[in-house]
Protein backbone atom coordinates (compact mmCIF):
# COMPACT_ATOMS: atom_id res chain seq x y z
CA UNK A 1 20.47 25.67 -12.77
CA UNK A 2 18.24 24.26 -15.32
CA UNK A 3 17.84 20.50 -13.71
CA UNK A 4 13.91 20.50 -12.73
CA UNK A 5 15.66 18.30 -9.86
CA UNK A 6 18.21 20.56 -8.75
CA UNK A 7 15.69 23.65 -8.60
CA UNK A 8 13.35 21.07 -6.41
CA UNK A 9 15.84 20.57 -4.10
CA UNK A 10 17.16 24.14 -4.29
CA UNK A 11 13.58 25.04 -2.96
CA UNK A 12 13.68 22.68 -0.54
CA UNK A 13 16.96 23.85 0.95
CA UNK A 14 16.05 27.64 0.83
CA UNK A 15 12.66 26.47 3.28
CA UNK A 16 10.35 27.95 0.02
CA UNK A 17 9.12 24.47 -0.18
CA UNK A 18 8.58 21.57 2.02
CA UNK A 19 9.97 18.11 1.68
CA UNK A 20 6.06 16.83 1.97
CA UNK A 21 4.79 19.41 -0.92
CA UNK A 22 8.10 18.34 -2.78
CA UNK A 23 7.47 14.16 -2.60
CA UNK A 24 5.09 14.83 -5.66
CA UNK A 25 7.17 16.65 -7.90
CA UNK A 26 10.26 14.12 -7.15
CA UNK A 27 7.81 11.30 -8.04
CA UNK A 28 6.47 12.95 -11.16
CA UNK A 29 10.56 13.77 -12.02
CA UNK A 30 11.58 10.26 -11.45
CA UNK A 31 8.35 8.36 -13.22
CA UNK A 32 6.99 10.91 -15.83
CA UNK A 33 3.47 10.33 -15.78
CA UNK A 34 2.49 7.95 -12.67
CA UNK A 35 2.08 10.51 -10.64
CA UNK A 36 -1.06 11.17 -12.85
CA UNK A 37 -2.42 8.07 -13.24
CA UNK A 38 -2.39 7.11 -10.04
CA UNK A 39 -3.76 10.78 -8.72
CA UNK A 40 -0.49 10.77 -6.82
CA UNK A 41 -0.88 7.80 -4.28
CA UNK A 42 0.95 4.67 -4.25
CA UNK A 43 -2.43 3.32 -3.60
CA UNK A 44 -1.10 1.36 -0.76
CA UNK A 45 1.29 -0.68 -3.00
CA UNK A 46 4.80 0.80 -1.42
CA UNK A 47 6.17 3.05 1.22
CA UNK A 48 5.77 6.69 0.47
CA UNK A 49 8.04 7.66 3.71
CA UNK A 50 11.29 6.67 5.40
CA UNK A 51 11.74 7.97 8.81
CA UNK A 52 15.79 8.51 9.74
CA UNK A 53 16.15 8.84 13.59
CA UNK A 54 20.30 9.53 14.36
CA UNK A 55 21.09 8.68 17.76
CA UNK A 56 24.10 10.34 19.93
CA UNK A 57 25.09 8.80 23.30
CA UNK A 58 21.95 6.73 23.00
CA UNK A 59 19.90 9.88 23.14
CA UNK A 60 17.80 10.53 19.88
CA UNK A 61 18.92 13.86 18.19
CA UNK A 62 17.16 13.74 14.87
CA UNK A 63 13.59 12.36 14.10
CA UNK A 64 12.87 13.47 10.41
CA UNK A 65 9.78 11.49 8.26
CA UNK A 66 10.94 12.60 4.62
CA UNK A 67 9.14 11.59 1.62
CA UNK A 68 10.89 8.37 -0.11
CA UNK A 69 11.49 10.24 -3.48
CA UNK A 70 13.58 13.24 -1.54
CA UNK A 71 15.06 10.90 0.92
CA UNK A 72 16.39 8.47 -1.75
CA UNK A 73 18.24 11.70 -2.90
CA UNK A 74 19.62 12.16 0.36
CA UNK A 75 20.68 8.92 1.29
CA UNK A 76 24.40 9.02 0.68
CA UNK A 77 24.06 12.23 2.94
CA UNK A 78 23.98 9.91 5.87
CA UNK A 79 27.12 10.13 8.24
CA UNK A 80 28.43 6.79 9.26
CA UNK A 81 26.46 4.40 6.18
CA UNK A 82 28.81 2.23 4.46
CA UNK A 83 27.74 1.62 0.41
CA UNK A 84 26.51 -1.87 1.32
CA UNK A 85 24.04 -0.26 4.08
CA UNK A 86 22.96 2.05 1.61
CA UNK A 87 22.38 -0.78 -1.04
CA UNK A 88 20.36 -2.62 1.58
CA UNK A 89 17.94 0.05 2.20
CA UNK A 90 17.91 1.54 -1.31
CA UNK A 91 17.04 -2.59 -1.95
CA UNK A 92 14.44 -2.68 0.87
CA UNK A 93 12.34 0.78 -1.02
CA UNK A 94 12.27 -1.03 -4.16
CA UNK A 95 10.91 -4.34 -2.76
CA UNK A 96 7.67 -1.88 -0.90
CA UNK A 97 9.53 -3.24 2.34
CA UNK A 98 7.79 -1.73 5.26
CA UNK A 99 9.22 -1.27 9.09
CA UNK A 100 12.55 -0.95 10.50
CA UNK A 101 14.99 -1.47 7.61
CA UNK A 102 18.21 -0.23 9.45
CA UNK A 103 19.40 -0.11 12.90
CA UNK A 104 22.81 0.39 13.17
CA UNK A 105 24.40 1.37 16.97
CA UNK A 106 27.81 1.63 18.14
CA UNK A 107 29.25 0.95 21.55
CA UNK A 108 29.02 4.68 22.60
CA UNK A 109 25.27 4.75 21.57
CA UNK A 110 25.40 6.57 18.51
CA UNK A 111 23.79 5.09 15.88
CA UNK A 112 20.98 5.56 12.81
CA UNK A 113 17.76 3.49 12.18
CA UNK A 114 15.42 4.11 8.95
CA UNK A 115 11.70 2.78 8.78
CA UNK A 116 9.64 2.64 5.89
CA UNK A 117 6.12 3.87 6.63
């Protein structure tokens, strides 16, 4: 594995590294050198996290607030988003769209909503 972004991610799935102390080496891997300049903030300017709640039976199962770099990644990961959701949000992090982005429910209650923070 010789992919700086694979071995990330590697870490991150073996629990040697956390998504939060990973969101800084995505950035720096995805925009050499603004990580850097900006002494790794956004300065306001854009979300830096995206938090994915799944719902089952209208009962919320998963509340995870992942760093936008790893959760970009991890996007097509999602059970149940069609390619057009995933444009829409992918869309929404590029604009520095803040707040609920995605709410999508069925009739039994399951269901996924991502906000930017």
């Amino acid at each position: 594995m010789t992919d700086p972004l694979d071995r990330v991610l590697k870490l991150v799935s073996e629990g040697r590294l956390t998504a939060e102390d990973a969101a800084p080496i995505l950035e720096a891997l995805e925009r050499p050198g603004t990580a850097e300049a900006t002494g790794g903030m956004d300065a306001g300017r854009s979300p830096r996290f995206a938090r994915v709640e799944v719902r089952e039976s209208g009962r919320r199962i998963v509340d995870l607030r992942v760093p936008i770099s790893l959760g970009r990644f991890a996007l097509s990961r999602v059970p149940g988003l069609s390619s057009q959701q995933i444009a829409e949000v992918e869309a929404a992090v590029v604009s520095g769209a803040r707040g609920p982005i995605l709410d999508v429910e069925d009739n039994d209650g399951d269901g996924v909503r991502i906000v930017l923070e």
